[in-house]
C-alpha atoms as a PDB file:
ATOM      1  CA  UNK A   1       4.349  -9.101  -0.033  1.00  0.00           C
ATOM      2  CA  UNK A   2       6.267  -7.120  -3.032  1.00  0.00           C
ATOM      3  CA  UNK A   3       9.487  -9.488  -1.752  1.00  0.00           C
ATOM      4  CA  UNK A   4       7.482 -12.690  -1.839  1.00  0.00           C
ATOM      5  CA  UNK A   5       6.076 -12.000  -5.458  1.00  0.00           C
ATOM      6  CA  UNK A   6       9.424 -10.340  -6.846  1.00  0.00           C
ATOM      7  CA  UNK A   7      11.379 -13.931  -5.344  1.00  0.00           C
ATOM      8  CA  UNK A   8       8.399 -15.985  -7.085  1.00  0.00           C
ATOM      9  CA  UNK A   9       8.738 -13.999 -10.656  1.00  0.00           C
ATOM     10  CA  UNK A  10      12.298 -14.425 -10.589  1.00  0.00           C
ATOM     11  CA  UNK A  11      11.839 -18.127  -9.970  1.00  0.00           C
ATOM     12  CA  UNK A  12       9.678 -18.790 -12.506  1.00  0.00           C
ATOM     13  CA  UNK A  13      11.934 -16.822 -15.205  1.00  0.00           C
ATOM     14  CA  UNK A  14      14.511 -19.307 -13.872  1.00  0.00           C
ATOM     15  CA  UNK A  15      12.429 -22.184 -14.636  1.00  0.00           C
ATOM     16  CA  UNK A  16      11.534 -21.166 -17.967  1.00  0.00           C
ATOM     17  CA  UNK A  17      15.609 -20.685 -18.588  1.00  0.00           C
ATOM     18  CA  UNK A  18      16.181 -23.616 -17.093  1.00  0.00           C
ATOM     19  CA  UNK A  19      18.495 -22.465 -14.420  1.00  0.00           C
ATOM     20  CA  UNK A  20      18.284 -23.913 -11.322  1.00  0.00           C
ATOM     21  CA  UNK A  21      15.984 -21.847  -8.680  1.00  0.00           C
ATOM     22  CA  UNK A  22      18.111 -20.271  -5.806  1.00  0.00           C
ATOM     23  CA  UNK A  23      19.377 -16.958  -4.663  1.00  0.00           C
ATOM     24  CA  UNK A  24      18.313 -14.344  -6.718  1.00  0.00           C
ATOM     25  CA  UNK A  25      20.955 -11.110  -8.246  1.00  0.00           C
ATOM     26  CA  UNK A  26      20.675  -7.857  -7.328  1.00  0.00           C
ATOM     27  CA  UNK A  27      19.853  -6.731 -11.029  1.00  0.00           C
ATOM     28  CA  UNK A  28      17.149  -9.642 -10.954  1.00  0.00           C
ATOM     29  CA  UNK A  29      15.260  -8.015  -7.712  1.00  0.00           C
ATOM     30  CA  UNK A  30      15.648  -4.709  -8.715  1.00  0.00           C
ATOM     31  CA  UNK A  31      14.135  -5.571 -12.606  1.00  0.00           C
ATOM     32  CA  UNK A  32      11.142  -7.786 -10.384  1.00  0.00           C
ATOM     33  CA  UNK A  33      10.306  -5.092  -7.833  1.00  0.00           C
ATOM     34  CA  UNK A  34      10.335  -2.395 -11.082  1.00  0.00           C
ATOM     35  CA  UNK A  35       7.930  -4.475 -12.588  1.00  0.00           C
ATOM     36  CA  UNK A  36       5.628  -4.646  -9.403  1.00  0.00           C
ATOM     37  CA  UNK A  37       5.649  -1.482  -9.334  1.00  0.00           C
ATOM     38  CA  UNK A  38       4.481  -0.483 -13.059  1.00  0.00           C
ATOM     39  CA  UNK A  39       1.818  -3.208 -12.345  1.00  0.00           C
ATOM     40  CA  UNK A  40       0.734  -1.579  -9.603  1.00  0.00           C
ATOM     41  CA  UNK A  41       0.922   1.540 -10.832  1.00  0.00           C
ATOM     42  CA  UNK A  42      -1.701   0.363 -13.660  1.00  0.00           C
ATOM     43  CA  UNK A  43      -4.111  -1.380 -11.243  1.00  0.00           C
ATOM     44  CA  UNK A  44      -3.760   2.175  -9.119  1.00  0.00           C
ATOM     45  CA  UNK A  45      -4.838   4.049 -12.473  1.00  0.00           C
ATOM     46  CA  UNK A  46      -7.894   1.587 -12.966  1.00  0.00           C
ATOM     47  CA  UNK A  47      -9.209   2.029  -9.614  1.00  0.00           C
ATOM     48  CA  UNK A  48      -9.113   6.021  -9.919  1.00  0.00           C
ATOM     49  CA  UNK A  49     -10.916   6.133 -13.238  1.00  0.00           C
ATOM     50  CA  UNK A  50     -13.285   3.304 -11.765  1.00  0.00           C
ATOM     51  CA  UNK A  51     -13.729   5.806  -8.109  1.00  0.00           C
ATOM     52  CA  UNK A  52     -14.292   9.111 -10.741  1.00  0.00           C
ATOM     53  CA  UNK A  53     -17.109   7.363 -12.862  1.00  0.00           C
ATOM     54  CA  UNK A  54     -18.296   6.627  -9.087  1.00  0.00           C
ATOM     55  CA  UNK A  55     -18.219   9.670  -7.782  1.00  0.00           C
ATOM     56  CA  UNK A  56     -19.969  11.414 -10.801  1.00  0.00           C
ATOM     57  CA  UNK A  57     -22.696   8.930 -10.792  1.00  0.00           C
ATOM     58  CA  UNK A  58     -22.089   8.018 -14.475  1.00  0.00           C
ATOM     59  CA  UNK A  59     -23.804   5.050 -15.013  1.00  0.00           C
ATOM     60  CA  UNK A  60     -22.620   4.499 -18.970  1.00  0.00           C
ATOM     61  CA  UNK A  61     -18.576   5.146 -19.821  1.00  0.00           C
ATOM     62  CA  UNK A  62     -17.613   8.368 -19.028  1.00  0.00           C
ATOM     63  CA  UNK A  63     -14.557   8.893 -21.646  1.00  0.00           C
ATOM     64  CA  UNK A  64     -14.138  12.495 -20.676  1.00  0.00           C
ATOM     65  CA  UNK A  65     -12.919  11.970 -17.087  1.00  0.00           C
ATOM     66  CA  UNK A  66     -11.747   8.839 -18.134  1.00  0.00           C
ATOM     67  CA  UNK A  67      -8.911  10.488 -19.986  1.00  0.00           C
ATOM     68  CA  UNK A  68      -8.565  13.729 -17.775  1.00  0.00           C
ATOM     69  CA  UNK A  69      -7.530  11.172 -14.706  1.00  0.00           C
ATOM     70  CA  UNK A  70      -5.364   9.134 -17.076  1.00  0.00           C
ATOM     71  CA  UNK A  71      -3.542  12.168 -18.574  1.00  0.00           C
ATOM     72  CA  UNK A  72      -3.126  13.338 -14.995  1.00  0.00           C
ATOM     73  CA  UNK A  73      -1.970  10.250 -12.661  1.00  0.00           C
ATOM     74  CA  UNK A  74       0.266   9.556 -16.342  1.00  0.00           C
ATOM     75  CA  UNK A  75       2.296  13.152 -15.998  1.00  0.00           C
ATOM     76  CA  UNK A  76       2.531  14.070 -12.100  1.00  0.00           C
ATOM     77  CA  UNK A  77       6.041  13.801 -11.110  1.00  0.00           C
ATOM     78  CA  UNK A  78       5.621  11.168  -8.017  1.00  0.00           C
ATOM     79  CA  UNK A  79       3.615   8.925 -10.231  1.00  0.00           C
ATOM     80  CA  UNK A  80       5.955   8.693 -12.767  1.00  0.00           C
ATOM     81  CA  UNK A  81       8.877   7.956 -10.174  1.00  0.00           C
ATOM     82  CA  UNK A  82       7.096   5.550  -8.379  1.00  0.00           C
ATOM     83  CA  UNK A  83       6.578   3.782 -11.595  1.00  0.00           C
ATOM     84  CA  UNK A  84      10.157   3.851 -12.256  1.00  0.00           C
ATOM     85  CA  UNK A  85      11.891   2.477  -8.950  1.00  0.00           C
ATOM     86  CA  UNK A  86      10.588  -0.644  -7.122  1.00  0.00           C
ATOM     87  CA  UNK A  87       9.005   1.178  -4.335  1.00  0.00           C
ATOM     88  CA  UNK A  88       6.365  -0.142  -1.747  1.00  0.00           C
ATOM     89  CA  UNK A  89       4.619   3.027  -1.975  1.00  0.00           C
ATOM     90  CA  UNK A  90       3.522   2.248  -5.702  1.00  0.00           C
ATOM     91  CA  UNK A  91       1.935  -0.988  -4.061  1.00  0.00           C
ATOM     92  CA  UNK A  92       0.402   0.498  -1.424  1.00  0.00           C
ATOM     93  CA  UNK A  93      -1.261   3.576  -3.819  1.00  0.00           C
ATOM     94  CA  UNK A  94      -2.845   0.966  -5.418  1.00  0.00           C
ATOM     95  CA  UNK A  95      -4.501  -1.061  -2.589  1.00  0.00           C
ATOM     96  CA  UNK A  96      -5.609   1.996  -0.720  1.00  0.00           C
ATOM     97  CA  UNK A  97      -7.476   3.664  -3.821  1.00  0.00           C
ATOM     98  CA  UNK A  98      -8.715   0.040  -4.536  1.00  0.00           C
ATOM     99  CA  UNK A  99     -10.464   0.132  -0.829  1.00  0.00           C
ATOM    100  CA  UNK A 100     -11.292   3.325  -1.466  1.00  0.00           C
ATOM    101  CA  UNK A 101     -13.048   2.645  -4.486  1.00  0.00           C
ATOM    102  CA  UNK A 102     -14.964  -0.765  -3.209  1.00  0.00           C
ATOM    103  CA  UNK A 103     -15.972   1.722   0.375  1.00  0.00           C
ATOM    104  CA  UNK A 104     -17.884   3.865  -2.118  1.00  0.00           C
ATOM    105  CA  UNK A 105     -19.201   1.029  -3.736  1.00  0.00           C
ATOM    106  CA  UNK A 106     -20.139  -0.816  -0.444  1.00  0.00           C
ATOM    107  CA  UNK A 107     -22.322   2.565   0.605  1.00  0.00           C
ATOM    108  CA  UNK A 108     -25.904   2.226   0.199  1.00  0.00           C
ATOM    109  CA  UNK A 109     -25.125  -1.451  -0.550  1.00  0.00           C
ATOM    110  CA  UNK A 110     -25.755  -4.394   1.751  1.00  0.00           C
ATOM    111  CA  UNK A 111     -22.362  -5.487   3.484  1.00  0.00           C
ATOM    112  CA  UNK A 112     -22.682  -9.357   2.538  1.00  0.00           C
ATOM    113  CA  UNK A 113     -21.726  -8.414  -1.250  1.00  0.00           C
ATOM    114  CA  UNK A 114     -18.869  -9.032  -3.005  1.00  0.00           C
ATOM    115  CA  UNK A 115     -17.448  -5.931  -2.566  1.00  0.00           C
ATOM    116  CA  UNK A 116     -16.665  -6.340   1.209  1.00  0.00           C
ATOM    117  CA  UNK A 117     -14.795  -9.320   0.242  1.00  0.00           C
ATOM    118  CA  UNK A 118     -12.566  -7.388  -1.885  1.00  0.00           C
ATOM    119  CA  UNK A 119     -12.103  -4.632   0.573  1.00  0.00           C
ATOM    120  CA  UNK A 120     -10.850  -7.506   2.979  1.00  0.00           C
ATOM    121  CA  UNK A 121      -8.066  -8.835   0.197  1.00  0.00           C
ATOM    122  CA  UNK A 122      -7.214  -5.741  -0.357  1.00  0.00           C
ATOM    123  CA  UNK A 123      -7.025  -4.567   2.868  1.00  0.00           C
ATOM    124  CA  UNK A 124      -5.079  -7.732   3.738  1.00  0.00           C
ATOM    125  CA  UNK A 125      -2.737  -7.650   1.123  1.00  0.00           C
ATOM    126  CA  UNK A 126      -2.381  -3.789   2.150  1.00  0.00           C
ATOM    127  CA  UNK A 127      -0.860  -4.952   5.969  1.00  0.00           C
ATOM    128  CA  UNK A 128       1.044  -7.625   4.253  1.00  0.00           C
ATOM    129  CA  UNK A 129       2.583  -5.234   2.574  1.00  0.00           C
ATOM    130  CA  UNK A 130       3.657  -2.442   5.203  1.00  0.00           C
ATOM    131  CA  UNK A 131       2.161  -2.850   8.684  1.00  0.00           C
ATOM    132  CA  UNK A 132       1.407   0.818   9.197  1.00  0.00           C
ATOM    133  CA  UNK A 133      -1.442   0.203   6.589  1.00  0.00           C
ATOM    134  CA  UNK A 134      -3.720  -1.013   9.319  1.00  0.00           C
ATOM    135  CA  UNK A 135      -4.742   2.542   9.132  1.00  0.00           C
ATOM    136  CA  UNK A 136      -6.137   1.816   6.099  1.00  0.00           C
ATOM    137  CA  UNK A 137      -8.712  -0.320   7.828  1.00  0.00           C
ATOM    138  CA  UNK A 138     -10.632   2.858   8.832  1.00  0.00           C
ATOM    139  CA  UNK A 139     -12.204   3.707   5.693  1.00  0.00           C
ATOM    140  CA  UNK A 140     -14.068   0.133   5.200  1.00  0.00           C
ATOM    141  CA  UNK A 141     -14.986   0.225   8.590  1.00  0.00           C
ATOM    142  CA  UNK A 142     -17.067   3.598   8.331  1.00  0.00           C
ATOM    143  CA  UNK A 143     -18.135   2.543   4.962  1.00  0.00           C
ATOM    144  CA  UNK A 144     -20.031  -0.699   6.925  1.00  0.00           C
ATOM    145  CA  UNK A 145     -21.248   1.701   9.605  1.00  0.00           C
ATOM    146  CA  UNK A 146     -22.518   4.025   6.575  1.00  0.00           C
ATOM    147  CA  UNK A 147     -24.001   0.626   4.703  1.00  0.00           C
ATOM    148  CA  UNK A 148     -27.516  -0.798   4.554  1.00  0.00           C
ATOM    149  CA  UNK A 149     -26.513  -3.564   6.123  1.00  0.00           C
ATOM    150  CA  UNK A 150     -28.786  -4.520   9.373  1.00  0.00           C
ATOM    151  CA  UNK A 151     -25.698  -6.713  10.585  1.00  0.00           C
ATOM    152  CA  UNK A 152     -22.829  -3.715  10.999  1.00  0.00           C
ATOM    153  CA  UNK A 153     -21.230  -5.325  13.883  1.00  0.00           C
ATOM    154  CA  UNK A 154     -21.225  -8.933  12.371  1.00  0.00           C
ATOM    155  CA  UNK A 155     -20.214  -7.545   8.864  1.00  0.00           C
ATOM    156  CA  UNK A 156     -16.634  -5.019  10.530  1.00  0.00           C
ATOM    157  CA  UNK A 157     -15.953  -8.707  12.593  1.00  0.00           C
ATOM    158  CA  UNK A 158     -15.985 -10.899   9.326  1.00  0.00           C
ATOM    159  CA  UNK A 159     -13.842  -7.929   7.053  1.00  0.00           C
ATOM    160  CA  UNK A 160     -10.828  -7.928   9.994  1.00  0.00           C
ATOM    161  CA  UNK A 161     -11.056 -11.916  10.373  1.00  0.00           C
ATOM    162  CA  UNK A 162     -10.787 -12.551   6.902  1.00  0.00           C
ATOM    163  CA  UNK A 163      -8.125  -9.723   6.206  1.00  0.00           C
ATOM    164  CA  UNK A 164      -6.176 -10.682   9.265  1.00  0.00           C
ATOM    165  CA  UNK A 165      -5.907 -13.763   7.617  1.00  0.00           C
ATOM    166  CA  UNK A 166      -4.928 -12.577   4.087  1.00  0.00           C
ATOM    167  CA  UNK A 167      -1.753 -10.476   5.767  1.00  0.00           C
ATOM    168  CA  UNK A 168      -0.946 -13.418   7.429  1.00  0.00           C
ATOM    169  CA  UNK A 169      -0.767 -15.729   4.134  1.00  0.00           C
ATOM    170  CA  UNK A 170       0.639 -13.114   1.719  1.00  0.00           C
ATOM    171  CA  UNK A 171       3.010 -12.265   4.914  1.00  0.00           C
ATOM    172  CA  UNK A 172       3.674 -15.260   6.585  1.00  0.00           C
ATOM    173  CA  UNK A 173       7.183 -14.515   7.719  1.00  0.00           C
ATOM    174  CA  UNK A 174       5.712 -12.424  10.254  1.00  0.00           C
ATOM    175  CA  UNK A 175       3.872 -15.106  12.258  1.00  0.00           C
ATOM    176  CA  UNK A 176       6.936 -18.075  11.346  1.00  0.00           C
ATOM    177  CA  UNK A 177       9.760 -15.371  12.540  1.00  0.00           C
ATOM    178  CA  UNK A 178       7.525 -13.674  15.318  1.00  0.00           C
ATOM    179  CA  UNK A 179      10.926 -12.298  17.414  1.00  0.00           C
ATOM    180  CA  UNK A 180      11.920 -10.807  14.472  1.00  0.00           C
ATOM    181  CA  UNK A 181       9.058  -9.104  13.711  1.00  0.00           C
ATOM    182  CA  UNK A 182       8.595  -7.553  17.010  1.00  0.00           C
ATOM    183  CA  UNK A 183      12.379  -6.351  17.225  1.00  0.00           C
ATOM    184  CA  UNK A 184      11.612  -4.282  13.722  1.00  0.00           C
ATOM    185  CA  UNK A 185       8.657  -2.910  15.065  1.00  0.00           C
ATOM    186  CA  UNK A 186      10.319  -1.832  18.073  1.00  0.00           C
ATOM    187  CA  UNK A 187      12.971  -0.626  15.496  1.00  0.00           C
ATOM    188  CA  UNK A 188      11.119   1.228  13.286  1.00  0.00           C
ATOM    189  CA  UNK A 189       8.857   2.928  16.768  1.00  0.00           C
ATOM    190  CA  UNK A 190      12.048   4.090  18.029  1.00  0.00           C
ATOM    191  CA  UNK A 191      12.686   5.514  14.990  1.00  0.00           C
ATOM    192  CA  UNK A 192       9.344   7.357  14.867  1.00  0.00           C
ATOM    193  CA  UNK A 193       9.499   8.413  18.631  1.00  0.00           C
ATOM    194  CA  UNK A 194      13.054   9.757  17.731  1.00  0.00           C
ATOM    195  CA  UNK A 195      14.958   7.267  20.201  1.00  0.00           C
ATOM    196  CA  UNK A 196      17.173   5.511  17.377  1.00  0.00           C
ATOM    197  CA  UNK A 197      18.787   7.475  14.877  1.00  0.00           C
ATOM    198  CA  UNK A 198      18.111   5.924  11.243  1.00  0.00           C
ATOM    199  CA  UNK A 199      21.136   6.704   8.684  1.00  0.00           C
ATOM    200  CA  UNK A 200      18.581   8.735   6.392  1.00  0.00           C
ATOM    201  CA  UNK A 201      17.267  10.828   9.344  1.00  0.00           C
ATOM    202  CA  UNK A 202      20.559  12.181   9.499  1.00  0.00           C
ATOM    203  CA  UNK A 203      19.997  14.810   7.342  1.00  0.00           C
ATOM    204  CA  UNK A 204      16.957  16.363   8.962  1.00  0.00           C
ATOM    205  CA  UNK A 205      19.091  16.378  12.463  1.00  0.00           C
ATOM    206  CA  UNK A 206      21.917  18.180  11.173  1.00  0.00           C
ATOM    207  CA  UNK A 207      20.096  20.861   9.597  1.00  0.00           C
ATOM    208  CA  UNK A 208      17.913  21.020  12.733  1.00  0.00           C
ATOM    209  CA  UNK A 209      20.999  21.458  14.273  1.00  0.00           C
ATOM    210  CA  UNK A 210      22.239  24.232  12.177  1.00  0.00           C
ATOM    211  CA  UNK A 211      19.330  25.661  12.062  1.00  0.00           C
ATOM    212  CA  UNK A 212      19.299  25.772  16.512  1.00  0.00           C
ATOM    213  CA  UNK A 213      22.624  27.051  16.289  1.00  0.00           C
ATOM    214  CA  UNK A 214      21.505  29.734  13.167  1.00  0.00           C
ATOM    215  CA  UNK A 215      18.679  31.154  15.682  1.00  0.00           C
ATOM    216  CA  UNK A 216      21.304  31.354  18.235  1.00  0.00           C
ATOM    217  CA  UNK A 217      23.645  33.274  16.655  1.00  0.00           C
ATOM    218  CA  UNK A 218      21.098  35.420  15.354  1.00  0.00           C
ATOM    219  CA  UNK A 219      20.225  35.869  19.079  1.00  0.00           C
ATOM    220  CA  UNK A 220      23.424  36.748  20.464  1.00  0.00           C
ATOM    221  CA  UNK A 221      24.178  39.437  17.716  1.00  0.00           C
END
């Protein structure tokens, strides 16, 4: 997702500049993904002053913990390098307190409201992002099963149809290029299972080694 809409910003700068729409720079990605994330890292701030006010149970505008979550999201060091460096964690911060925020809202509510809708896009736009965020997908399903609604089952079926189907059109090259989606998940399982060897797990496997060979030395003496 933070590809597609970083190729369509650049695009439509190019249109307004009136050059002609094709392959993008390297310094034109890396300015469009930057902005994503600062954007996202706004909509992330919303949703965690919106999720405070919810938790407290304030009702009017609570400015106090309004600007105690502001100050703090605004000055903690990974927030301020995510918002820096066009990372799909940024993104991803923001969709997951977003469903966060509409699963509290959705309990003690009935599951046909609006808010179920929302935790669907997000959710959707959360797998469309990075795969492994089908994890996400727990949260709004116990928020249904902790709901008013009388129609649980009915209500988890129509949040994964409809967020299946907002990965797959914020996502498409998944479905269009299905062999080469399946040969990067296989990649990136290896990877987790420790069968392939990613450049920037290097680092972890040499000082595993030294640290093996440390202990054995230690051993010996």
């Amino acid at each position: 997702l933070p590809l597609y809409v970083g190729y369509a910003m650049v695009s439509v700068w190019h249109v307004l500049r009136g050059i002609s729409v094709g392959s993008i720079s390297f310094v034109e990605a890396t300015l469009a993904l930057r902005f994503i994330s600062v954007a996202a890292s706004l909509l992330n701030l919303y949703f965690l002053v919106r999720l405070v006010q919810v938790i407290r149970d304030k009702k009017e505008k609570d400015f106090q913990s309004a600007i105690v979550t502001i100050l703090l999201f605004t000055f903690v060091p990974y927030a301020i390098q995510f918002s820096h460096f066009g990372t799909t964690e940024s993104l991803l911060m923001a969709l997951y307190t977003g469903i966060v925020y509409y699963s509290v809202q959705l309990i003690g509510k009935n599951a046909g409201d609006r808010d179920l809708n929302m935790l669907a896009l997000l959710a959707g736009c959360a797998v469309a992002t990075k795969f492994s965020s089908l994890l996400f997908l727990g949260v709004p399903i116990a928020a249904i099963f902790h709901s008013k609604s009388h129609t649980k089952i009915l209500s988890i079926g129509t949040f994964l149809i409809f967020a299946g189907l907002c990965a797959a059109f914020f996502s498409p090259h998944n479905l269009i290029s299905f062999p080469d989606f399946q040969n990067a998940m296989r990649y990136e399982i290896g990877i987790g299972q420790g069968t392939v060897v990613a450049f920037y797990n290097r680092q972890f496997d040499n000082r595993s080694e030294e640290h093996t060979s440390e202990l054995q030395s230690h051993s010996d003496l």
